[in-house]
Protein backbone atom coordinates (compact mmCIF):
# COMPACT_ATOMS: atom_id res chain seq x y z
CA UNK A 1 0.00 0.00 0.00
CA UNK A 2 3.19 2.22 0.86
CA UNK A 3 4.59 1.46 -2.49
CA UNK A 4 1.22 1.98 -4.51
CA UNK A 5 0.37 5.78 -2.61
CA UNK A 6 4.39 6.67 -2.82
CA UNK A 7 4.26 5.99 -6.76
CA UNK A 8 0.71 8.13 -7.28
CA UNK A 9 2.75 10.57 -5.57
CA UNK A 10 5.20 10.55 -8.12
CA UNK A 11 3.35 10.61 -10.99
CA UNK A 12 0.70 13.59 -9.58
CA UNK A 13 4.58 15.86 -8.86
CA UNK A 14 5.37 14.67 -12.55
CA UNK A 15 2.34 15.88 -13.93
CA UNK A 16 2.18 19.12 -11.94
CA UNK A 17 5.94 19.89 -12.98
CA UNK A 18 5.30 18.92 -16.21
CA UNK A 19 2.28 21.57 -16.42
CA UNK A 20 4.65 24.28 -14.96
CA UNK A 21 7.03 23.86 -17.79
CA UNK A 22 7.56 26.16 -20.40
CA UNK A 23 9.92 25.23 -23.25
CA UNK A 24 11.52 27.49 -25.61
CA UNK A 25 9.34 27.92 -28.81
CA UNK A 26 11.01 29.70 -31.47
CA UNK A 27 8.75 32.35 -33.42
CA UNK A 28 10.21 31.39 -36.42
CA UNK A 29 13.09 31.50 -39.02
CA UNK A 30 15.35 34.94 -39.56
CA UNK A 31 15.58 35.65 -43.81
CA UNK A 32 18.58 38.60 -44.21
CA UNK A 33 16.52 41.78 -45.08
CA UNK A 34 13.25 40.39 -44.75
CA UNK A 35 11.76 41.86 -41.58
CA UNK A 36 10.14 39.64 -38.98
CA UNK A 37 7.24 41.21 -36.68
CA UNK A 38 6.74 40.30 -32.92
CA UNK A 39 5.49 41.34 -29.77
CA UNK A 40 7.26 41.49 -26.23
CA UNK A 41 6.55 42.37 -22.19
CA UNK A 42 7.72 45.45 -21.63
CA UNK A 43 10.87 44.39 -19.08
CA UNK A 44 10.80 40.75 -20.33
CA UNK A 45 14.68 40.82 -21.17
CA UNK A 46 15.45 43.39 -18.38
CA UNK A 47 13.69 40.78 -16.15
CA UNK A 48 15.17 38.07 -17.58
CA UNK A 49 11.26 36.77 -18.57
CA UNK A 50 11.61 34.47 -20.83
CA UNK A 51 7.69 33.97 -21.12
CA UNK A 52 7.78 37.65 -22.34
CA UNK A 53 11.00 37.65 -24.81
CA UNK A 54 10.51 36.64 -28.22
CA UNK A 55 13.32 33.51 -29.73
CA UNK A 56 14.37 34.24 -33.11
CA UNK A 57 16.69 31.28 -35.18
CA UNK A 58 18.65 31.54 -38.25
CA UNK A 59 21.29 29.28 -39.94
CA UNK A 60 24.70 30.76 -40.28
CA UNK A 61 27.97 30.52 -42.09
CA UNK A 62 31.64 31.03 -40.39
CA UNK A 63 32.72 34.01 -42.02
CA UNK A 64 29.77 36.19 -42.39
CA UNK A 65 28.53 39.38 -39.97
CA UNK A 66 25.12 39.29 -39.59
CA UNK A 67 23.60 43.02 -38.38
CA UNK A 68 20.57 43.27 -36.58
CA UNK A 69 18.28 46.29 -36.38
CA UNK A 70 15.22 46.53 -34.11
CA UNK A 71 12.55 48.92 -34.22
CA UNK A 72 10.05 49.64 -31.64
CA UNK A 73 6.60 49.87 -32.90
CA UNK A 74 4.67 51.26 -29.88
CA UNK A 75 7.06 54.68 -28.80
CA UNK A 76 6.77 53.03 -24.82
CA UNK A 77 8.85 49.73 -25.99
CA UNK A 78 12.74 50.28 -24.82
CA UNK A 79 14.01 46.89 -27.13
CA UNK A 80 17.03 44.91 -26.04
CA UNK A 81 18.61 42.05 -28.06
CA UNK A 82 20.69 39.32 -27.04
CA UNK A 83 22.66 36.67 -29.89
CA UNK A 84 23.42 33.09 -28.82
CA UNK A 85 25.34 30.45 -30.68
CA UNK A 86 22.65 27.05 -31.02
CA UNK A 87 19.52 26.48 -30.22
CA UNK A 88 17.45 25.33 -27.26
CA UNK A 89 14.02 23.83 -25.90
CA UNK A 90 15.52 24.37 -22.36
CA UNK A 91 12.68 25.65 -20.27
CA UNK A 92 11.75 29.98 -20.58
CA UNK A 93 12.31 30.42 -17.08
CA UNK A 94 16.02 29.65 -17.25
CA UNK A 95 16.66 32.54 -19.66
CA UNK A 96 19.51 34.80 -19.44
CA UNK A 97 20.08 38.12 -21.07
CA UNK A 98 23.64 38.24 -20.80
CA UNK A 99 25.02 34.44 -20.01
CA UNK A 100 25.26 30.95 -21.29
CA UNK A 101 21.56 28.93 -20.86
CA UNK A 102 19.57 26.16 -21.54
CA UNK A 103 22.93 24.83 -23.84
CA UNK A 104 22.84 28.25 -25.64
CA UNK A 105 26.39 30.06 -26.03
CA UNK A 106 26.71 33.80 -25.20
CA UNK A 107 27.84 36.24 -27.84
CA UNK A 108 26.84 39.39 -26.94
CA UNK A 109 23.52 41.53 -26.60
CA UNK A 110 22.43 45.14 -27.68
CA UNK A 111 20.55 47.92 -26.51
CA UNK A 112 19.76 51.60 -27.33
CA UNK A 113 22.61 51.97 -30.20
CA UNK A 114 20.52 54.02 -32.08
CA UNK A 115 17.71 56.69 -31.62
CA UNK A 116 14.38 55.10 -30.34
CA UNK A 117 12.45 54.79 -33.98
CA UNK A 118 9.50 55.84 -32.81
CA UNK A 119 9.02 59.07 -29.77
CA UNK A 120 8.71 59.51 -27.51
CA UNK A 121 9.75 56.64 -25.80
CA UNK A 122 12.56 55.28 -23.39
CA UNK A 123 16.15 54.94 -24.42
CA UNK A 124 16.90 53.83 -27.71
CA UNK A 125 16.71 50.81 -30.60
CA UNK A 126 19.10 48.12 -31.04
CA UNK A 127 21.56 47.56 -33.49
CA UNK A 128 25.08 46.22 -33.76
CA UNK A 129 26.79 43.48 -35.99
CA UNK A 130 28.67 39.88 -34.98
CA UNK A 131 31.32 38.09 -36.69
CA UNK A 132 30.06 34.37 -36.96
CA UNK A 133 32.49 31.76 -36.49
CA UNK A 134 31.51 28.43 -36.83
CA UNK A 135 28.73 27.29 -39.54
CA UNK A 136 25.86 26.71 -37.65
CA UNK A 137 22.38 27.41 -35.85
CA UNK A 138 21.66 30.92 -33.87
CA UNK A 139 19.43 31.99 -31.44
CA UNK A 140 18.19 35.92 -31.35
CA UNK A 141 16.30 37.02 -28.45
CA UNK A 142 14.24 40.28 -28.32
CA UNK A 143 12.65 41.63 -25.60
CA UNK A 144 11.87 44.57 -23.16
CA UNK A 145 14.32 46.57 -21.19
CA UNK A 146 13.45 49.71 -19.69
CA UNK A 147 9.93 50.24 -20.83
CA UNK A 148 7.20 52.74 -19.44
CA UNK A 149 5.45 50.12 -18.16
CA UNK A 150 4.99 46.34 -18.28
CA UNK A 151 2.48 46.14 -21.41
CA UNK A 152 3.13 44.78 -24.48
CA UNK A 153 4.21 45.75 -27.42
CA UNK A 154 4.97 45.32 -30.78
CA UNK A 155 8.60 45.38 -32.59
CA UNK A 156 10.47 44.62 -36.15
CA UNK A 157 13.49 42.96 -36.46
CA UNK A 158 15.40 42.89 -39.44
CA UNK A 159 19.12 40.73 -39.88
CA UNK A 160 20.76 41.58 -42.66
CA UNK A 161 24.08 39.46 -43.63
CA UNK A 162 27.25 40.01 -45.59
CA UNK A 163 29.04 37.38 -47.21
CA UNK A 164 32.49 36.18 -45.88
CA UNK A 165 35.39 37.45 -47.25
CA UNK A 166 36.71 34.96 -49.98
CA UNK A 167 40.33 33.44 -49.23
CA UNK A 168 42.71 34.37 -51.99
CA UNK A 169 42.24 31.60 -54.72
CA UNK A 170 44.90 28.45 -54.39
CA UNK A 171 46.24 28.99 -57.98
CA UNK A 172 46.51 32.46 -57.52
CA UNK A 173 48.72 31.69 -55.04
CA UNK A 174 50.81 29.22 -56.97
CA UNK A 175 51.11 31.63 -59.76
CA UNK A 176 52.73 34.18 -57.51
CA UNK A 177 54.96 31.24 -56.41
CA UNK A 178 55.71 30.56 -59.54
CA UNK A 179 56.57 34.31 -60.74
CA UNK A 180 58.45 34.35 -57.66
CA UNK A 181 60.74 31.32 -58.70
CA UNK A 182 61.43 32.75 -62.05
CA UNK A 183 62.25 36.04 -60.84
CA UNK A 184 64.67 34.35 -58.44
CA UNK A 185 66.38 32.34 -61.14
CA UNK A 186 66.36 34.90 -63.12
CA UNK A 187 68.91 37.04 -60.56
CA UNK A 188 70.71 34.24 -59.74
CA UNK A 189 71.81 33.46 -63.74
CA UNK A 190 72.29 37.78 -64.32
């Protein structure tokens, strides 16, 4: 009888954690200069809320920068953006702004780089560029900082993307080799 009331225990504390869980959801895929719409708490990422940040995901290639602009639609949003390498289902609640989480990798966040796109309004938009360097998944993460209040509100965030910088060609290389050889025979026989 022990047994039998310990193990409908368990399984009611399974259920109820289970209920309480709330696992990343992405709101969907990043395209370079195609903006993306979303909506956000108003100190979600100030808070470090992730049930009031929006996840953002894009495939990337070593090499590139990626730039990210965010606009605040509502003039009482203060935007803040933070860039992880992977992604996660790791539950919201363990969300950090500004640190390694839920198997994500910390590169770096941004906040009021530019003039607030719509006034008035608190602080400013973000914006900034990364180097990426490994081919791979990213996670962007948009949410509240220093809002006027804790309503919600709508943003735009656009990624734009420049190609990596092309390594000098192989037989480019062996033809300066080569002009180099000939140039030092050429001394040597003068």
């Amino acid at each position: 009888m022990k047994f039998h009331s310990l193990l409908i225990g368990a399984a009611i504390a399974a259920a109820t954690a289970s209920s309480w869980a709330n696992p990343v959801t992405y709101d969907g895929v990043l395209v370079p200069s195609i903006p993306a719409v979303g909506e956000v708490g108003g100190f979600g990422w100030f808070f470090e809320d992730g049930s009031q940040v929006d996840f953002w995901r894009f495939f990337g290639t070593a090499g590139q920068t990626v730039t990210f602009d965010v606009n605040r639609l509502n003039g009482n949003l203060d935007p803040a953006l933070s860039f992880y390498s992977g992604t996660t289902t790791a539950d919201t609640s363990d969300f950090a702004a500004s640190g390694d989480w839920g198997g994500l990798t910390f590169i770096g966040s941004l906040d009021d780089e530019n003039p607030p796109f719509l006034t008035p309004g608190p602080g400013g938009d973000p914006h900034g560029s990364f180097l990426l360097t490994s081919s791979q998944d990213y996670t962007v993460v948009v949410g509240g900082s220093n809002s006027t209040d804790s309503g919600s509100y709508p943003y735009r965030l656009t990624m734009f993307v420049a190609a990596p910088v092309p390594e000098p060609p192989i037989w480019a290389a062996f033809v300066c080799g080569l002009a180099a050889l000939a140039y030092v025979r050429r001394r040597r026989s003068a």
